[in-house]
C-alpha atoms as a PDB file:
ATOM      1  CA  UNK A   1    -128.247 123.614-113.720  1.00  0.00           C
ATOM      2  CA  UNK A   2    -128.797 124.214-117.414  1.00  0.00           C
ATOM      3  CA  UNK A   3    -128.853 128.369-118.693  1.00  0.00           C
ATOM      4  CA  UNK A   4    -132.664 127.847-119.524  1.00  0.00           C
ATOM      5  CA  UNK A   5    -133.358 126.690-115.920  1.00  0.00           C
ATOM      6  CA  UNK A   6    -131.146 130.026-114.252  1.00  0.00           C
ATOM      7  CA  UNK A   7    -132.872 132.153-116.460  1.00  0.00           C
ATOM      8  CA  UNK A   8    -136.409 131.053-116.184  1.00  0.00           C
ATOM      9  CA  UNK A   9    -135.589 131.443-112.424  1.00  0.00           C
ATOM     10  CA  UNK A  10    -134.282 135.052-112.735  1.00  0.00           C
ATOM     11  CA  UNK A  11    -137.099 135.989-114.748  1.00  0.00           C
ATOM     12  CA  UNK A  12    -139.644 134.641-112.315  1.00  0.00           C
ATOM     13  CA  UNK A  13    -137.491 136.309-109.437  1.00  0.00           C
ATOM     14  CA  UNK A  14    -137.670 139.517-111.231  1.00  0.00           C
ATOM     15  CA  UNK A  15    -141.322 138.842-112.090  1.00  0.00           C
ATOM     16  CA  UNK A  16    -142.248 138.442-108.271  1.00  0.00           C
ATOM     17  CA  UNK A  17    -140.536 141.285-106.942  1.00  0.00           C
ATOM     18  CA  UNK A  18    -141.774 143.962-109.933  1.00  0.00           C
ATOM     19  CA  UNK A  19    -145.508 142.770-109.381  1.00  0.00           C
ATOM     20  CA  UNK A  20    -145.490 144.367-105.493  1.00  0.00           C
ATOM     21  CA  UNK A  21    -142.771 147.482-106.647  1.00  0.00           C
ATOM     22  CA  UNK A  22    -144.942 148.308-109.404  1.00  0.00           C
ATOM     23  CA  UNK A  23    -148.549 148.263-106.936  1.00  0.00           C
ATOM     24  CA  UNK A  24    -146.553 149.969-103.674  1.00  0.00           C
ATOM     25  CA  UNK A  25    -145.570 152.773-106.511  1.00  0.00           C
ATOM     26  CA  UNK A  26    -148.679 153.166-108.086  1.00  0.00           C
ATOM     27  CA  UNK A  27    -150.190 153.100-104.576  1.00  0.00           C
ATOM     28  CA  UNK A  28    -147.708 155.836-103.518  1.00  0.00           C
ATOM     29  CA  UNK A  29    -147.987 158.184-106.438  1.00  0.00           C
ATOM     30  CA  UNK A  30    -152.376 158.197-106.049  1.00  0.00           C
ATOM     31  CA  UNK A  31    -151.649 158.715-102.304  1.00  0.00           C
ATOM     32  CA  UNK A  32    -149.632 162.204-103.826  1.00  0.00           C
ATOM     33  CA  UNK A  33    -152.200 162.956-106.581  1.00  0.00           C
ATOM     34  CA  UNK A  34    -155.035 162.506-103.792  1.00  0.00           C
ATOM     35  CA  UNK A  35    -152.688 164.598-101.245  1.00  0.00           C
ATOM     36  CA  UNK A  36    -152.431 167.906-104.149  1.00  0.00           C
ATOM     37  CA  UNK A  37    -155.959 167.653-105.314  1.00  0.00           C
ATOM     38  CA  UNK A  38    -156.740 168.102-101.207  1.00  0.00           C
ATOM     39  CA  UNK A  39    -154.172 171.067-101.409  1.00  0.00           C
ATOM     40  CA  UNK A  40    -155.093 172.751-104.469  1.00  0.00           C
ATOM     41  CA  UNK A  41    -159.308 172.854-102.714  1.00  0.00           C
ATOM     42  CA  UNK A  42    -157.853 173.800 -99.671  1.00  0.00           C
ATOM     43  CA  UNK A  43    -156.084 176.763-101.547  1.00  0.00           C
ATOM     44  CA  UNK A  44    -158.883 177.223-103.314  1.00  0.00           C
ATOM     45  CA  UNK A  45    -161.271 177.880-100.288  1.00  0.00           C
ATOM     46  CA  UNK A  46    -158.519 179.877 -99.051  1.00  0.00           C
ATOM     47  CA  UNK A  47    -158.041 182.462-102.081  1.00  0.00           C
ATOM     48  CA  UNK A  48    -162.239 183.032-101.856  1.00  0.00           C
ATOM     49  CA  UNK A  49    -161.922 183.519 -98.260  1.00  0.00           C
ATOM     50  CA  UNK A  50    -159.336 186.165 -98.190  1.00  0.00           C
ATOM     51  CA  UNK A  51    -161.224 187.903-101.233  1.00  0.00           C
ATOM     52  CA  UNK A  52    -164.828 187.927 -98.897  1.00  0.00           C
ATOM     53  CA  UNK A  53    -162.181 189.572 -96.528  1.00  0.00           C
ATOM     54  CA  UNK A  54    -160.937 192.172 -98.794  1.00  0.00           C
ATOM     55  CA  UNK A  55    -164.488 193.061 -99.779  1.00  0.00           C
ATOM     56  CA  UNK A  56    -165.480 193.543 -96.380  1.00  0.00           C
ATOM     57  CA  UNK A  57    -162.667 195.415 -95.400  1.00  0.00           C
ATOM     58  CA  UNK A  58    -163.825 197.944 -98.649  1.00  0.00           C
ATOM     59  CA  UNK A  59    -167.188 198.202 -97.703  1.00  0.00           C
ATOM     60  CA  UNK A  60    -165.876 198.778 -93.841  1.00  0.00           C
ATOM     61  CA  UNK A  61    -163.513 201.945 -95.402  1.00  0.00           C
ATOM     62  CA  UNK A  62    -166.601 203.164 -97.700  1.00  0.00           C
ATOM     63  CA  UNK A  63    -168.445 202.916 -94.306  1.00  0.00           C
ATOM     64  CA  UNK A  64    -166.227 205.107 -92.865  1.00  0.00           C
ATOM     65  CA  UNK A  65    -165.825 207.514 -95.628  1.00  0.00           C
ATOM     66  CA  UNK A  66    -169.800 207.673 -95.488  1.00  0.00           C
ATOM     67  CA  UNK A  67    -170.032 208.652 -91.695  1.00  0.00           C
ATOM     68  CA  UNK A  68    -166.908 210.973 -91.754  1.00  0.00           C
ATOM     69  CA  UNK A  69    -168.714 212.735 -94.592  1.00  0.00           C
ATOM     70  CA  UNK A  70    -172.076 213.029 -92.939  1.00  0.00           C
ATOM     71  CA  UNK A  71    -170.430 214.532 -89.769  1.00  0.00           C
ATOM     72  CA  UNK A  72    -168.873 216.943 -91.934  1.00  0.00           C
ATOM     73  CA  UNK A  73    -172.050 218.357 -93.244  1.00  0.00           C
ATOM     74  CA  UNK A  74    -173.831 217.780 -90.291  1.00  0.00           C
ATOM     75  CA  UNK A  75    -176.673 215.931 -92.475  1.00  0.00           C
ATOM     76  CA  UNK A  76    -177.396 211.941 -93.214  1.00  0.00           C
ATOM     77  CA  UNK A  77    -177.722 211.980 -96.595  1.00  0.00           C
ATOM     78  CA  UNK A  78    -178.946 209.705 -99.192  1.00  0.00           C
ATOM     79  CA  UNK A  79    -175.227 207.512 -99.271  1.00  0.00           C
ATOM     80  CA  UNK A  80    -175.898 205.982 -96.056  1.00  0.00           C
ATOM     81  CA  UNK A  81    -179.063 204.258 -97.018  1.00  0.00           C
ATOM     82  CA  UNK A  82    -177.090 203.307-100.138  1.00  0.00           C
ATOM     83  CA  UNK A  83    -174.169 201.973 -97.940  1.00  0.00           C
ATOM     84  CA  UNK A  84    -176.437 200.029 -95.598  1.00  0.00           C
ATOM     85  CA  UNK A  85    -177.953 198.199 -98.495  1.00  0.00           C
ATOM     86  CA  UNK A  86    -174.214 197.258 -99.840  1.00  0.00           C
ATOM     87  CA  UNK A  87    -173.815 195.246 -96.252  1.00  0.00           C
ATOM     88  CA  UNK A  88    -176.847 194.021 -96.185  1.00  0.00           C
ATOM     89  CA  UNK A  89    -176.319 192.689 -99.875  1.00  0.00           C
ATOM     90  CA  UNK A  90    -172.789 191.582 -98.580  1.00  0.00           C
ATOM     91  CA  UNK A  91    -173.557 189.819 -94.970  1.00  0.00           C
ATOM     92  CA  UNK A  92    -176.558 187.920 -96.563  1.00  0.00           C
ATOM     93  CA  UNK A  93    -173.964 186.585 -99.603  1.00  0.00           C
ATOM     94  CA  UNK A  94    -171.943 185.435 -96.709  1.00  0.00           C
ATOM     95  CA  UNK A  95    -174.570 183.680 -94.957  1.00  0.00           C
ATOM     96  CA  UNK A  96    -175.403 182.025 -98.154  1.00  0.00           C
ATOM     97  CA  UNK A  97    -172.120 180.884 -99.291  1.00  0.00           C
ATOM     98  CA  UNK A  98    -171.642 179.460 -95.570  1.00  0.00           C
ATOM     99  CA  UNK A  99    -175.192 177.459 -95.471  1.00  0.00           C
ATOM    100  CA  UNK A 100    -174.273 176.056 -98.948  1.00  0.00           C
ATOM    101  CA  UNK A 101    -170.754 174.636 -97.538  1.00  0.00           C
ATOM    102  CA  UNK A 102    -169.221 177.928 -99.880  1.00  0.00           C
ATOM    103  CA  UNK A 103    -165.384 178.572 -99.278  1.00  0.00           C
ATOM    104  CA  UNK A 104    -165.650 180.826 -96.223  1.00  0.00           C
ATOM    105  CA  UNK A 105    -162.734 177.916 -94.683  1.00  0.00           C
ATOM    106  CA  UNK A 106    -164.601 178.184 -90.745  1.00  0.00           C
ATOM    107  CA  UNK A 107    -166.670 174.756 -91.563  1.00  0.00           C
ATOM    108  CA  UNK A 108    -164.035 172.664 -92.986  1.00  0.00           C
END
């Protein structure tokens, strides 16, 4: 066989094989890209869902604070109402976020 007929063979050989490579590749590396963009949401969701925690938790503590200090004094006072509005204000945002498909991480 002549040089021109080896290397027109070669090339096609090489042609072949780097057409498939190239696509399983390609496929593999949008497979990652699809696998972080699921990771980064689900971190996402999962950074606003321990925040909502954290807030309750502070309200829970100012509830407490509010209730030791009223048995203290004996007397409800005008903090309590203020304190009941704050979970109201808080619960309902919850309920919101979670009917809206928010980050709350339980529907997912």
């Amino acid at each position: 066989m002549s040089d021109v007929v080896i290397v027109a063979f070669v090339t096609g050989g090489i042609a072949l094989l780097n057409g498939p490579l190239l696509l399983a590749m390609f496929n593999k590396r949008m497979k990652n890209n699809d696998e972080l963009c699921s990771l980064r949401k689900e971190i996402d969701n999962q950074s606003k869902t321990m925040e909502r925690i954290a807030e309750g938790l502070t309200l829970g503590l100012e509830n407490d604070s509010v209730i030791f200090d009223a048995f203290r004094k004996n007397s409800i006072n005008g903090e309590s109402e203020v304190q009941e509005q704050k979970m109201r204000e808080y619960f309902t945002r919850c309920t919101t976020d979670a009917f809206k498909g928010g980050s709350d991480g339980i529907h997912n």
